[in-house]
C-alpha atoms as a PDB file:
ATOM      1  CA  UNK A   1     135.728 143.308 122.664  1.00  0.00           C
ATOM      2  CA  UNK A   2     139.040 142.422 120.325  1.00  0.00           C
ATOM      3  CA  UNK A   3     140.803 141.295 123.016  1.00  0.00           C
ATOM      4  CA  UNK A   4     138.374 138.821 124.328  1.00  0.00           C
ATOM      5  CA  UNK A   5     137.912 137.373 120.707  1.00  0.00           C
ATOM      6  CA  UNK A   6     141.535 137.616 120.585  1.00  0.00           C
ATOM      7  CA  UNK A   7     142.205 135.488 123.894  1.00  0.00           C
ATOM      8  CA  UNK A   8     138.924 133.012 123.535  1.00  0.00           C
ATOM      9  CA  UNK A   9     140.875 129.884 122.724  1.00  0.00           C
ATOM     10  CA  UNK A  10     143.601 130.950 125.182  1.00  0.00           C
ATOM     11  CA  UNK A  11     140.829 131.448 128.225  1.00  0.00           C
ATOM     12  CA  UNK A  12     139.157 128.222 126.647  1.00  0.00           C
ATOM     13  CA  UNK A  13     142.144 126.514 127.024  1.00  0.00           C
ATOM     14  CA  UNK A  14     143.251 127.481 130.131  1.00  0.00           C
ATOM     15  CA  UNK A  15     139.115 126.336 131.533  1.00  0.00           C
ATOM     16  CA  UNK A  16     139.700 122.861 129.526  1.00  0.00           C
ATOM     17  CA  UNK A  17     143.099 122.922 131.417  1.00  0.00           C
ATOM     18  CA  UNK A  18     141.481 123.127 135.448  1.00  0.00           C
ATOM     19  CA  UNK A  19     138.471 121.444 134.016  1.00  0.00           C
ATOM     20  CA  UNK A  20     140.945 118.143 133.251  1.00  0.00           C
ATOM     21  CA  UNK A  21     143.647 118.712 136.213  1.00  0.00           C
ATOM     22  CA  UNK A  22     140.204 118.790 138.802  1.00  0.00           C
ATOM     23  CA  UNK A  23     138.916 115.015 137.378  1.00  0.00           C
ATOM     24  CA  UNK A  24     142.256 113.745 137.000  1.00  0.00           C
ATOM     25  CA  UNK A  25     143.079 114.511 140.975  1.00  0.00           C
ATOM     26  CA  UNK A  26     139.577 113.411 141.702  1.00  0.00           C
ATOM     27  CA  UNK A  27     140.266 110.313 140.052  1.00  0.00           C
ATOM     28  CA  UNK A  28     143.876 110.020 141.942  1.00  0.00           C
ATOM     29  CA  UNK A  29     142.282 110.285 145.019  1.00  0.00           C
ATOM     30  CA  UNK A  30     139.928 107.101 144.763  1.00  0.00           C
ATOM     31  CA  UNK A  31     143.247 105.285 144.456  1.00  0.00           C
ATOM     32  CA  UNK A  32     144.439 104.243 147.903  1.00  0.00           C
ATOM     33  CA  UNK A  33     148.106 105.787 146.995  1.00  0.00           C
ATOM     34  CA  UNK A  34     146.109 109.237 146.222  1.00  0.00           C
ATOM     35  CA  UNK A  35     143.783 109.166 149.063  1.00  0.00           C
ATOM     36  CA  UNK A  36     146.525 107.992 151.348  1.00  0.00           C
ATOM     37  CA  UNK A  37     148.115 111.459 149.744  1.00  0.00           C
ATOM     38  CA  UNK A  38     145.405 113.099 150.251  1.00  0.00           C
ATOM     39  CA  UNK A  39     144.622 112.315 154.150  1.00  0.00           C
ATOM     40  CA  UNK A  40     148.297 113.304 154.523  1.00  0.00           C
ATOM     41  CA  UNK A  41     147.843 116.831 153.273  1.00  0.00           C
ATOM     42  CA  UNK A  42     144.439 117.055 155.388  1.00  0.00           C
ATOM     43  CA  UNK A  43     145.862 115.983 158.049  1.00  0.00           C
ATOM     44  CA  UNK A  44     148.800 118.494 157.933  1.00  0.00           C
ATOM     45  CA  UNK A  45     146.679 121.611 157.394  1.00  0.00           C
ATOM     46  CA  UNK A  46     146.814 124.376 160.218  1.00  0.00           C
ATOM     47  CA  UNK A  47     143.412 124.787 161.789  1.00  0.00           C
ATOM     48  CA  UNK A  48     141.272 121.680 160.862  1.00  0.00           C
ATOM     49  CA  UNK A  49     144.144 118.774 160.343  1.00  0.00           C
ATOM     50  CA  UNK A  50     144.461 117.996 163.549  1.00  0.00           C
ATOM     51  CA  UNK A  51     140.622 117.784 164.420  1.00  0.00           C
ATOM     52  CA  UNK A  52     140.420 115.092 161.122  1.00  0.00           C
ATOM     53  CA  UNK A  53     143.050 113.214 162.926  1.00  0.00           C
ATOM     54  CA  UNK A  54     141.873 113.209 165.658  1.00  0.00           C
ATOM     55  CA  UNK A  55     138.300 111.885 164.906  1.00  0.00           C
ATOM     56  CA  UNK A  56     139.542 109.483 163.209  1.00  0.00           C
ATOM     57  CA  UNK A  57     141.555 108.178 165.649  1.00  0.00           C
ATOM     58  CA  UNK A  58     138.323 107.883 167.998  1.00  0.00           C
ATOM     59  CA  UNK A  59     136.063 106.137 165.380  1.00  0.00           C
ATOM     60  CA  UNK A  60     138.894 103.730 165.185  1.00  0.00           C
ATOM     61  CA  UNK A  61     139.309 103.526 168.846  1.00  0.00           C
ATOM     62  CA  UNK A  62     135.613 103.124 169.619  1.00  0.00           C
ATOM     63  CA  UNK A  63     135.208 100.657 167.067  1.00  0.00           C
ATOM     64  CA  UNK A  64     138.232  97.987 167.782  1.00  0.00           C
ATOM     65  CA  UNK A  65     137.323  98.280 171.825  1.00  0.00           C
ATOM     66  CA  UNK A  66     133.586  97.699 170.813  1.00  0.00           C
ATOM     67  CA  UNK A  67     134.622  94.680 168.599  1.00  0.00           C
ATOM     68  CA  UNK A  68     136.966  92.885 171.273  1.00  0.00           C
ATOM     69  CA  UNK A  69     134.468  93.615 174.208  1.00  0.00           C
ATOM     70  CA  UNK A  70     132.247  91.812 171.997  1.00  0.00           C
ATOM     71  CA  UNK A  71     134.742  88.898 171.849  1.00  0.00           C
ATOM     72  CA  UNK A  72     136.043  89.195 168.303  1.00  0.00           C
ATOM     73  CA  UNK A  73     139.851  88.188 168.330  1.00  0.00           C
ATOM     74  CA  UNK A  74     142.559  91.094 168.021  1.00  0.00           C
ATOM     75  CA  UNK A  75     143.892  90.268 164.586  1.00  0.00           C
ATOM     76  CA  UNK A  76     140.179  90.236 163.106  1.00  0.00           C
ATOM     77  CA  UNK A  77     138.809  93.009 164.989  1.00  0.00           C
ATOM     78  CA  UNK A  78     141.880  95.198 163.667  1.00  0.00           C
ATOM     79  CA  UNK A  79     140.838  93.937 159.987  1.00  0.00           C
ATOM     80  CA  UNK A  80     137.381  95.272 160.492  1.00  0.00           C
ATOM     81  CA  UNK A  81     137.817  98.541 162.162  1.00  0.00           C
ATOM     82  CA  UNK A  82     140.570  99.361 159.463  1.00  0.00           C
ATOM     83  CA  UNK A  83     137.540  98.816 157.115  1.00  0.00           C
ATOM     84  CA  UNK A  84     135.744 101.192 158.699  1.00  0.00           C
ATOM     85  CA  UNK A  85     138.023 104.018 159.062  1.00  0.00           C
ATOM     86  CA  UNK A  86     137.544 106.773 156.254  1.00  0.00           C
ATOM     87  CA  UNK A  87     140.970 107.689 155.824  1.00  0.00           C
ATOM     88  CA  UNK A  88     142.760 106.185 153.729  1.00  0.00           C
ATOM     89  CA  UNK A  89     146.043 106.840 155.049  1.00  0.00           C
ATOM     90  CA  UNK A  90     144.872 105.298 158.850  1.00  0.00           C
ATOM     91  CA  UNK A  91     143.247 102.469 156.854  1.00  0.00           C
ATOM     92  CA  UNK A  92     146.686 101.676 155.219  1.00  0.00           C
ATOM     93  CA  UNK A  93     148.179 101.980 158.775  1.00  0.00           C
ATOM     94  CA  UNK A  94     146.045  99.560 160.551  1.00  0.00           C
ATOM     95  CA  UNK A  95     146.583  96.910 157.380  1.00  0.00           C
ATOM     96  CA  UNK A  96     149.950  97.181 158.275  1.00  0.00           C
ATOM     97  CA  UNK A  97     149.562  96.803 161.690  1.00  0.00           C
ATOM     98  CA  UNK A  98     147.353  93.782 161.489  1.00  0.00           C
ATOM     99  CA  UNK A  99     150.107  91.582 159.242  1.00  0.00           C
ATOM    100  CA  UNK A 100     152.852  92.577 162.008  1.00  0.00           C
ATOM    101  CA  UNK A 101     150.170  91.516 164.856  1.00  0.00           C
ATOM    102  CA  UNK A 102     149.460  88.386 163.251  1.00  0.00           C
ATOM    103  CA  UNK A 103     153.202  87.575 163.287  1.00  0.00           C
ATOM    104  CA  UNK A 104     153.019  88.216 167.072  1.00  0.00           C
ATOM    105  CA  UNK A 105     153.864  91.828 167.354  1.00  0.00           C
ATOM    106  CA  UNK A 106     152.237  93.813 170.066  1.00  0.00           C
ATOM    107  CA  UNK A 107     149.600  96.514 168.823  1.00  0.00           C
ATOM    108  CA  UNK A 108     151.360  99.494 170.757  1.00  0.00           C
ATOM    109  CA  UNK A 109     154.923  98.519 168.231  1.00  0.00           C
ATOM    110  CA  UNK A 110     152.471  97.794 164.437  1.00  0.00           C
ATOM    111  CA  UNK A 111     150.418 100.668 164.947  1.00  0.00           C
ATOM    112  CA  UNK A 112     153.893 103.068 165.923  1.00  0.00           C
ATOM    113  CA  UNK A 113     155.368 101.638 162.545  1.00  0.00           C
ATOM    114  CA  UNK A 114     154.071 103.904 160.468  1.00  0.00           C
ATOM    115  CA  UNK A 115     153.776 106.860 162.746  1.00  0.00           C
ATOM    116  CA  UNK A 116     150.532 108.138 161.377  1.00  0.00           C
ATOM    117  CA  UNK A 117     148.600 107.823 165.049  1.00  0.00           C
ATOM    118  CA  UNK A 118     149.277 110.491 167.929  1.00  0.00           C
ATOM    119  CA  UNK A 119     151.893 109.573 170.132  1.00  0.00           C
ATOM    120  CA  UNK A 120     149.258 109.659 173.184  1.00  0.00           C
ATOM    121  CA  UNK A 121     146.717 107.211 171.536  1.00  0.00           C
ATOM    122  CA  UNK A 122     149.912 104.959 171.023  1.00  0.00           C
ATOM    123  CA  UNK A 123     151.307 105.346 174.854  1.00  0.00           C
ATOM    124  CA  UNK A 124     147.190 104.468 176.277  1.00  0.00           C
ATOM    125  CA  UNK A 125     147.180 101.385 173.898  1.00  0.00           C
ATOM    126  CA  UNK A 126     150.712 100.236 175.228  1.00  0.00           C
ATOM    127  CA  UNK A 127     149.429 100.775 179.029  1.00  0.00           C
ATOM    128  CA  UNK A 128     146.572  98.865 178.151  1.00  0.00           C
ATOM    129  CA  UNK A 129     147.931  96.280 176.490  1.00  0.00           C
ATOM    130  CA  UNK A 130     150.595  95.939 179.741  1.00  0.00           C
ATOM    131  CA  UNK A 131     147.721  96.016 181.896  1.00  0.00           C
ATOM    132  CA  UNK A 132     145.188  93.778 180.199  1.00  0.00           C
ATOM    133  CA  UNK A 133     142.843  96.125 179.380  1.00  0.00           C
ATOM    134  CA  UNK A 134     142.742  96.456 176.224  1.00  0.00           C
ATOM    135  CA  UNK A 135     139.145  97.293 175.155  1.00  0.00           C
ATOM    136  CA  UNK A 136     138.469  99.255 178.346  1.00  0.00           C
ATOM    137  CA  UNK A 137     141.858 101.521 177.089  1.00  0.00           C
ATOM    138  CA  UNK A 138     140.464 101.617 173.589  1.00  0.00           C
ATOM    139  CA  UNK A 139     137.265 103.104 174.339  1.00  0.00           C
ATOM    140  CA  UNK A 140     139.141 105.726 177.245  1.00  0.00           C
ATOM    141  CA  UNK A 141     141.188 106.687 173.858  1.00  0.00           C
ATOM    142  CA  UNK A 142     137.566 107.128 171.689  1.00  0.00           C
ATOM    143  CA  UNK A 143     136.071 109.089 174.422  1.00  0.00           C
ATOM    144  CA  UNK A 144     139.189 111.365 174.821  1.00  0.00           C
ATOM    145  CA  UNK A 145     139.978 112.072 171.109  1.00  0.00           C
ATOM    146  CA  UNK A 146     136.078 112.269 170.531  1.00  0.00           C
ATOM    147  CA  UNK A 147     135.901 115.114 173.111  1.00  0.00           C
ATOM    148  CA  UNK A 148     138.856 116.499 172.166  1.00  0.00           C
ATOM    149  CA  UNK A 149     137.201 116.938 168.635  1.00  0.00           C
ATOM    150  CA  UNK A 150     134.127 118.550 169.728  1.00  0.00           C
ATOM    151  CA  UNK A 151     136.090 121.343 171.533  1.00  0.00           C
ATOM    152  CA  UNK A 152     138.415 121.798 168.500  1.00  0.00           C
ATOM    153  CA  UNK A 153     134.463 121.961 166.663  1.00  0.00           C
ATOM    154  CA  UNK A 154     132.862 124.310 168.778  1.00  0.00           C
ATOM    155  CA  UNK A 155     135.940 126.607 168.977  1.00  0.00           C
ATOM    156  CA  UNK A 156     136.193 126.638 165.272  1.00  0.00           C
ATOM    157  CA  UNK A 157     132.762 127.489 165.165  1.00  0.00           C
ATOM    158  CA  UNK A 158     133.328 130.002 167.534  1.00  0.00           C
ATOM    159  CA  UNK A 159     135.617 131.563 164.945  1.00  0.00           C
ATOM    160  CA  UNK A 160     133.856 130.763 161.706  1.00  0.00           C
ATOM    161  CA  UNK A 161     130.552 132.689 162.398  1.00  0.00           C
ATOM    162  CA  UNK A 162     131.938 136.309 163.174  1.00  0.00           C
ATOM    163  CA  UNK A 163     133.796 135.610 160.167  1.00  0.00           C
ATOM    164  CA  UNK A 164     130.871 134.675 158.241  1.00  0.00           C
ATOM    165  CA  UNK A 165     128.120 137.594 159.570  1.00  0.00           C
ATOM    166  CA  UNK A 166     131.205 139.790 158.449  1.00  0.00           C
ATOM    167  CA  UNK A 167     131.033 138.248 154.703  1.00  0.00           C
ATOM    168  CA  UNK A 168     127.641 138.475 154.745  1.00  0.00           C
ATOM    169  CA  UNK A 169     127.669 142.119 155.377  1.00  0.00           C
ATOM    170  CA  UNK A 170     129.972 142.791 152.676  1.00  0.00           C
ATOM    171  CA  UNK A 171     127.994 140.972 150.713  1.00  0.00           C
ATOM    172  CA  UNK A 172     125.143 142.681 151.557  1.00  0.00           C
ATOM    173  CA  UNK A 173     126.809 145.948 151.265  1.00  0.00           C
ATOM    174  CA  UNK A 174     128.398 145.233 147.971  1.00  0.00           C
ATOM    175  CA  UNK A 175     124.769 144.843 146.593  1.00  0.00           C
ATOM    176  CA  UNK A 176     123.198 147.761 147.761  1.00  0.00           C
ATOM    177  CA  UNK A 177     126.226 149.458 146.190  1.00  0.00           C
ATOM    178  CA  UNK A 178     125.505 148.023 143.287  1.00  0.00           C
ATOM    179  CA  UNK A 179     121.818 148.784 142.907  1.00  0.00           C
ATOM    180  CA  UNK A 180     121.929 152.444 144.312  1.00  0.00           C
ATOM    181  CA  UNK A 181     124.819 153.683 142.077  1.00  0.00           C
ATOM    182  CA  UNK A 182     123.464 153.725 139.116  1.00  0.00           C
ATOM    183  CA  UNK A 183     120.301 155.345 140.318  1.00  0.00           C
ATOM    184  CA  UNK A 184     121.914 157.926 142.141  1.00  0.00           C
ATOM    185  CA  UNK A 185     124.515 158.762 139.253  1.00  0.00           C
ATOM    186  CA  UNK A 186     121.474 159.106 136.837  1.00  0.00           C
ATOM    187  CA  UNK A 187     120.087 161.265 139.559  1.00  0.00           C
ATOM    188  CA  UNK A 188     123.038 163.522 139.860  1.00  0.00           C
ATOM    189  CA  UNK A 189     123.259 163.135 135.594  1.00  0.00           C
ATOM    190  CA  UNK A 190     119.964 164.907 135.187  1.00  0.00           C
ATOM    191  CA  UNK A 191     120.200 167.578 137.768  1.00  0.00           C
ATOM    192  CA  UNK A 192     122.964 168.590 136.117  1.00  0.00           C
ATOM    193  CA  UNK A 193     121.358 169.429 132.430  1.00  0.00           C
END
C-alpha cells in the first residue's frame, strides 16, 4: 500500500505522459507531413504493408482509368484520383506527378519520381502509355493489385483465426482458473482443520 501512495504522482505522471504523446501523434498525423510519415511506416511493416500498398495502388488505378475512359483529360483526372486516394504519402506522389505531367512529362517518368508505387504498376503504365492504352492498362493494373490484395486478405485470415481460437482458449482457460481456485483452495483449507 506505501509504495503505491509513494509512486502515485510518478504512475500519474507517467499516464499524463502516453496520455499527451498519443494526441500529439494523432494530431501529427492529420498533417500531410505526418500522415505522409505515417503511410511510410504502414507501408514498410512485415505482414500487412505490402497489402496497404497494394490496395491503394488499385483504388488509384481503377479510378484514373475510370476517369479517362470517361473522357476527362490526363492532367485533371490525375488531380482527382490523387484526391481520392487515402494515403497520404500516394496522394503527395500523384500531386507531384501531376505538376511534372502538366509540364509535358510522361506519367510512367512523374509517378517513378518519387518511387513510392511498385515497380510493376510503373512498367504496365509505361507499356500502356507506349501503346495507347492507357485506361485499358490502368484498369489491368486495378484488377491485378486488387486481386493480389484479396489473396494477401484471405491468407492473412487464414493465419489470424487459429491464432485467435488459440487466444480465446487461453482466455477462456485463464478464467476458469480464476474462478475455480479459490473455491478449490477453500475446499482443501477446510478439509484440513
Amino acid at each position: 500500500m506505501a509504495i503505491t501512495v509513494q509512486y502515485r504522482y510518478v504512475v500519474l505522471s507517467l499516464v499524463g505522459i502516453l496520455v499527451l504523446s498519443a494526441i500529439g501523434l494523432y494530431l501529427w498525423s492529420r498533417t500531410e507531413e505526418g500522415g505522409a510519415a505515417f503511410d511510410r511506416l504502414k507501408f514498410k511493416l512485415p505482414v500487412i504493408g505490402n497489402t496497404l500498398l497494394k490496395f491503394q495502388v488499385a483504388q488509384f488505378s481503377r479510378t484514373l482509368s475510370t476517369l479517362l475512359s470517361g473522357g476527362t483529360p490526363l492532367v485533371a483526372g490525375l488531380q482527382t484520383a490523387g484526391e481520392a486516394i487515402g494515403s497520404k504519402l500516394l496522394r503527395g506522389a500523384v500531386a507531384e506527378a501531376t505538376k511534372m505531367v502538366r509540364e509535358g512529362q510522361s506519367l510512367h517518368g512523374a509517378l517513378s519520381a518519387r518511387g513510392v508505387m511498385p515497380v510493376l504498376a510503373l512498367d504496365m503504365i509505361e507499356v500502356g502509355e507506349s501503346s495507347g492504352a492507357l485506361s485499358p492498362m490502368l484498369n489491368s493494373v486495378a484488377e491485378f493489385y486488387e486481386e493480389e490484395a484479396s489473396l494477401r486478405l484471405g491468407a492473412m485470415v487464414s493465419v489470424i483465426e487459429p491464432v485467435i481460437l488459440v487466444f480465446m482458449a487461453l482466455l477462456v482457460l485463464f478464467i476458469l482458473i480464476a474462478l475455480y481456485l479459490p473455491i478449490f483452495s477453500f475446499s482443501s483449507g477446510g478439509v484440513q482443520h
